[in-house]
C-alpha atoms as a PDB file:
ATOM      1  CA  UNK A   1      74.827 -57.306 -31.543  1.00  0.00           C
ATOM      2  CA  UNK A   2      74.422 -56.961 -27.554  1.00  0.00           C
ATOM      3  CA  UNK A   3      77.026 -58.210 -25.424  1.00  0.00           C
ATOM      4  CA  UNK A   4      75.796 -56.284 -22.180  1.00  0.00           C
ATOM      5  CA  UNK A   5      73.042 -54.919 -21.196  1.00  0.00           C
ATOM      6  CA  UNK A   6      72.254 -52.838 -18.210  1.00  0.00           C
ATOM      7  CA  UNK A   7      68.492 -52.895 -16.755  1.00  0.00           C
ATOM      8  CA  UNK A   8      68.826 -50.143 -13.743  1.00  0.00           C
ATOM      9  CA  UNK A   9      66.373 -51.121 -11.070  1.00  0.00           C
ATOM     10  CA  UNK A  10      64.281 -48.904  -7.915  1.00  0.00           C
ATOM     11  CA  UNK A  11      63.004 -51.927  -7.117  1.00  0.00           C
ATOM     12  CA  UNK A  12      59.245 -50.937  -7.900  1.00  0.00           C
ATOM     13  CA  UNK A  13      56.876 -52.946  -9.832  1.00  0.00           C
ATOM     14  CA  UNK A  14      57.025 -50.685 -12.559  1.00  0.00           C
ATOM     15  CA  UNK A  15      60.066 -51.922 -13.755  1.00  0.00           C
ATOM     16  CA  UNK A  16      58.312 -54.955 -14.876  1.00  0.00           C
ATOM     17  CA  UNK A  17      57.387 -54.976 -18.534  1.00  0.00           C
ATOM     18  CA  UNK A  18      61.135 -53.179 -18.692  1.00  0.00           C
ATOM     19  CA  UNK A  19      62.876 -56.270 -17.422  1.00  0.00           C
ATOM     20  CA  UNK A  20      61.034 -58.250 -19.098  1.00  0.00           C
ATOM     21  CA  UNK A  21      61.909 -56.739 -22.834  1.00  0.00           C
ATOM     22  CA  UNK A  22      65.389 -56.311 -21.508  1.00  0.00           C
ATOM     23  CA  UNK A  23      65.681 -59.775 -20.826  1.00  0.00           C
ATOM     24  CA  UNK A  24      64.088 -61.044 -23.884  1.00  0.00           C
ATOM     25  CA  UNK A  25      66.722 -58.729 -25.641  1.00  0.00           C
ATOM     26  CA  UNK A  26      69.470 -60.131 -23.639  1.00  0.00           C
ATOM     27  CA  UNK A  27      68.271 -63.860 -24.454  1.00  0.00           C
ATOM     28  CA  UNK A  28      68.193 -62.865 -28.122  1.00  0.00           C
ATOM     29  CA  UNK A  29      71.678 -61.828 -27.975  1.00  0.00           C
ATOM     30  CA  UNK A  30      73.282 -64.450 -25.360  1.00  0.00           C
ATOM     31  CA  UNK A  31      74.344 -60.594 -23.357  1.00  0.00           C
ATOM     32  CA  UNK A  32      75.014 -60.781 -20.064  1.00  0.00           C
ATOM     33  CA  UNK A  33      72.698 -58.869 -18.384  1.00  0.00           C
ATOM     34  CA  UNK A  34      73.718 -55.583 -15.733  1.00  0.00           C
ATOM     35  CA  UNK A  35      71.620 -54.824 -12.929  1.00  0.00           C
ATOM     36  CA  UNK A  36      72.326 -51.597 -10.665  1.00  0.00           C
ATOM     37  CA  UNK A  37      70.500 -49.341  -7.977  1.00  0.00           C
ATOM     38  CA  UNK A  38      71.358 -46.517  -6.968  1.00  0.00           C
ATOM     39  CA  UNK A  39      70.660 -45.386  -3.762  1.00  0.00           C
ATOM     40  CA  UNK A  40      69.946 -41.510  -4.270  1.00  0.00           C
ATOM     41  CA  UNK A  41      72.781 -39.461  -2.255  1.00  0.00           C
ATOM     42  CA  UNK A  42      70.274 -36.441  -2.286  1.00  0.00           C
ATOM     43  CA  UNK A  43      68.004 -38.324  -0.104  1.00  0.00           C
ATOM     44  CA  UNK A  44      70.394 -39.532   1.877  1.00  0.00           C
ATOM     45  CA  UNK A  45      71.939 -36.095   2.337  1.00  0.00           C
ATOM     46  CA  UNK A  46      68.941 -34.590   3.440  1.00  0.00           C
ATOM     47  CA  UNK A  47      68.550 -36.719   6.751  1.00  0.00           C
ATOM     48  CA  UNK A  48      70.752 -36.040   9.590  1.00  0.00           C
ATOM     49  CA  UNK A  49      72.987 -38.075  12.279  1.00  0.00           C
ATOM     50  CA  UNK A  50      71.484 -41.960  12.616  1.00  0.00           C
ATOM     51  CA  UNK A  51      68.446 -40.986  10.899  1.00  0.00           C
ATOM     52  CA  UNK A  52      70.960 -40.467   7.556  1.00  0.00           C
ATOM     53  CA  UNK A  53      72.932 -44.041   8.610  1.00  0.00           C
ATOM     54  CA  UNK A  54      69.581 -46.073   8.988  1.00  0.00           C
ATOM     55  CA  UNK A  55      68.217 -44.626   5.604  1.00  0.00           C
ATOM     56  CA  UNK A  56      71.179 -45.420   4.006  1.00  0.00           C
ATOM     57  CA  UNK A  57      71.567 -48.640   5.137  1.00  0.00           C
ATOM     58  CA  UNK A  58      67.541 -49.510   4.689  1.00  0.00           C
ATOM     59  CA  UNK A  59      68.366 -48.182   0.858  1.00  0.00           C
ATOM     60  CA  UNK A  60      71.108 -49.982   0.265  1.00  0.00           C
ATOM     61  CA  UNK A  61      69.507 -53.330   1.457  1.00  0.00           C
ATOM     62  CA  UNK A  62      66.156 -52.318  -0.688  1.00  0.00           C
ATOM     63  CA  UNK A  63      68.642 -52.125  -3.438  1.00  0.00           C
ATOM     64  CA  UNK A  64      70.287 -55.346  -2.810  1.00  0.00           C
ATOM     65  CA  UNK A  65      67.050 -57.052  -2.911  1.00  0.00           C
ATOM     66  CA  UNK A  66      66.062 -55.293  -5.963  1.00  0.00           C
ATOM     67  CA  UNK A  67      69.114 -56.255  -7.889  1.00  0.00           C
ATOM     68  CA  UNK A  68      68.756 -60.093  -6.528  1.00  0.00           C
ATOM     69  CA  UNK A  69      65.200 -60.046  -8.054  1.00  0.00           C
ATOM     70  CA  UNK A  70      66.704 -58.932 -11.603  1.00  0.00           C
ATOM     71  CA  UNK A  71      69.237 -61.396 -11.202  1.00  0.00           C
ATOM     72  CA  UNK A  72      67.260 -64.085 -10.301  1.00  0.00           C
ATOM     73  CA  UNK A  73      64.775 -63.776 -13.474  1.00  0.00           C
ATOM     74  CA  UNK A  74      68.287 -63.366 -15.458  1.00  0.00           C
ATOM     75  CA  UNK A  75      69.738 -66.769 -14.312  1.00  0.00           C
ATOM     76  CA  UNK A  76      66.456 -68.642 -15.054  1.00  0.00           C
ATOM     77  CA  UNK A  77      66.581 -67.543 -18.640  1.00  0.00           C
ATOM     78  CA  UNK A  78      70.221 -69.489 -18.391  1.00  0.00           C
ATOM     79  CA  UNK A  79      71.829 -65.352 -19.099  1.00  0.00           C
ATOM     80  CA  UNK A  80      74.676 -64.214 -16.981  1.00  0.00           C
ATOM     81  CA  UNK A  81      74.712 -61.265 -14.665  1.00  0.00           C
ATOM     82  CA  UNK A  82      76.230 -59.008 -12.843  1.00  0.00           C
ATOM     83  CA  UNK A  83      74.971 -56.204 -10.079  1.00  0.00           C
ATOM     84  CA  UNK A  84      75.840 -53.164  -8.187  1.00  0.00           C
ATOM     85  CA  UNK A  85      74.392 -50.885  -5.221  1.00  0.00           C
ATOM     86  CA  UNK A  86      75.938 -48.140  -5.925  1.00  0.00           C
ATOM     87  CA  UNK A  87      75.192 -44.573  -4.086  1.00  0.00           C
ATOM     88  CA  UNK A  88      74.985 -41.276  -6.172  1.00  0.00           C
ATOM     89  CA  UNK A  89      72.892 -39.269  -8.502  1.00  0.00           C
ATOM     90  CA  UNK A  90      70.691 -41.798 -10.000  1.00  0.00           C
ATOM     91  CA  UNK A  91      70.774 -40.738 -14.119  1.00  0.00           C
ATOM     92  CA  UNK A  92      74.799 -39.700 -13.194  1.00  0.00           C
ATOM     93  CA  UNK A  93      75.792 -42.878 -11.558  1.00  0.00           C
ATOM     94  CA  UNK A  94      73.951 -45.154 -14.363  1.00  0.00           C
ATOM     95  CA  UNK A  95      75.570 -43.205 -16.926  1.00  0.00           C
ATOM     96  CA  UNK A  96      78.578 -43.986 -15.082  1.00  0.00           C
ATOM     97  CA  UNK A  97      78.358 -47.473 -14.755  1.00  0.00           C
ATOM     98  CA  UNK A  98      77.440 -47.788 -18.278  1.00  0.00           C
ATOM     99  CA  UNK A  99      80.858 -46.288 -19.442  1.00  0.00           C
ATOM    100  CA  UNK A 100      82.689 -48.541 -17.088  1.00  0.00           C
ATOM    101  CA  UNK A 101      81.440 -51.566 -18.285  1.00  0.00           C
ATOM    102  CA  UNK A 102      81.122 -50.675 -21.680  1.00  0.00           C
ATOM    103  CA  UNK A 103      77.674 -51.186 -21.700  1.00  0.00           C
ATOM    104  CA  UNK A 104      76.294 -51.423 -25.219  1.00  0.00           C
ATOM    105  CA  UNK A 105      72.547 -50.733 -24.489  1.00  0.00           C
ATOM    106  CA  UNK A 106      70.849 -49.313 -21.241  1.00  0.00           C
ATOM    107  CA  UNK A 107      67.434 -50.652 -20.903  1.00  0.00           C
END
């Protein structure tokens, strides 16, 4: 029925009981499971000179840590995955992704 799913992450705890049904969704179906963060160009925009450049770059690591955790819990269920840090308007760039990779459910 599902042959990818995308779990968007913010790295927070309260993605957990998300990832968790998306991976038991993704385990029912054998779907390789999509993990993204975005790292929120607003806030980014806001800042100015190095101070802009060091949040960006502290963001983009917090996402690639975030997506590695996703991943992680993916690959011990024996599910494939793939991930993106990808910078933009958070609901935009998801929506985004989703159409690029023909996603069939957003979790």
């Amino acid at each position: 029925m599902y042959d990818d799913i995308l779990i968007p992450t913010d790295g927070s705890e309260t993605i957990s009981e998300t990832l968790t049904h998306g991976l038991s969704i993704a385990d029912d179906n054998d779907a390789t499971v999509h993990t993204v963060y975005v790292v929120d160009s607003r806030m980014t925009a806001a800042a100015s000179g190095d101070t802009s450049t060091d949040l960006e770059r502290s963001l983009e690591d917090d996402g690639r840590e975030a997506v590695a955790a996703v991943d992680e819990q993916a690959t011990q269920r024996g599910l494939d995955t793939v991930s993106d840090v990808r910078k933009g308007t958070p609901a935009k760039t998801i929506l985004e992704y989703a159409d690029e990779h023909e996603i069939d459910l957003i979790v």
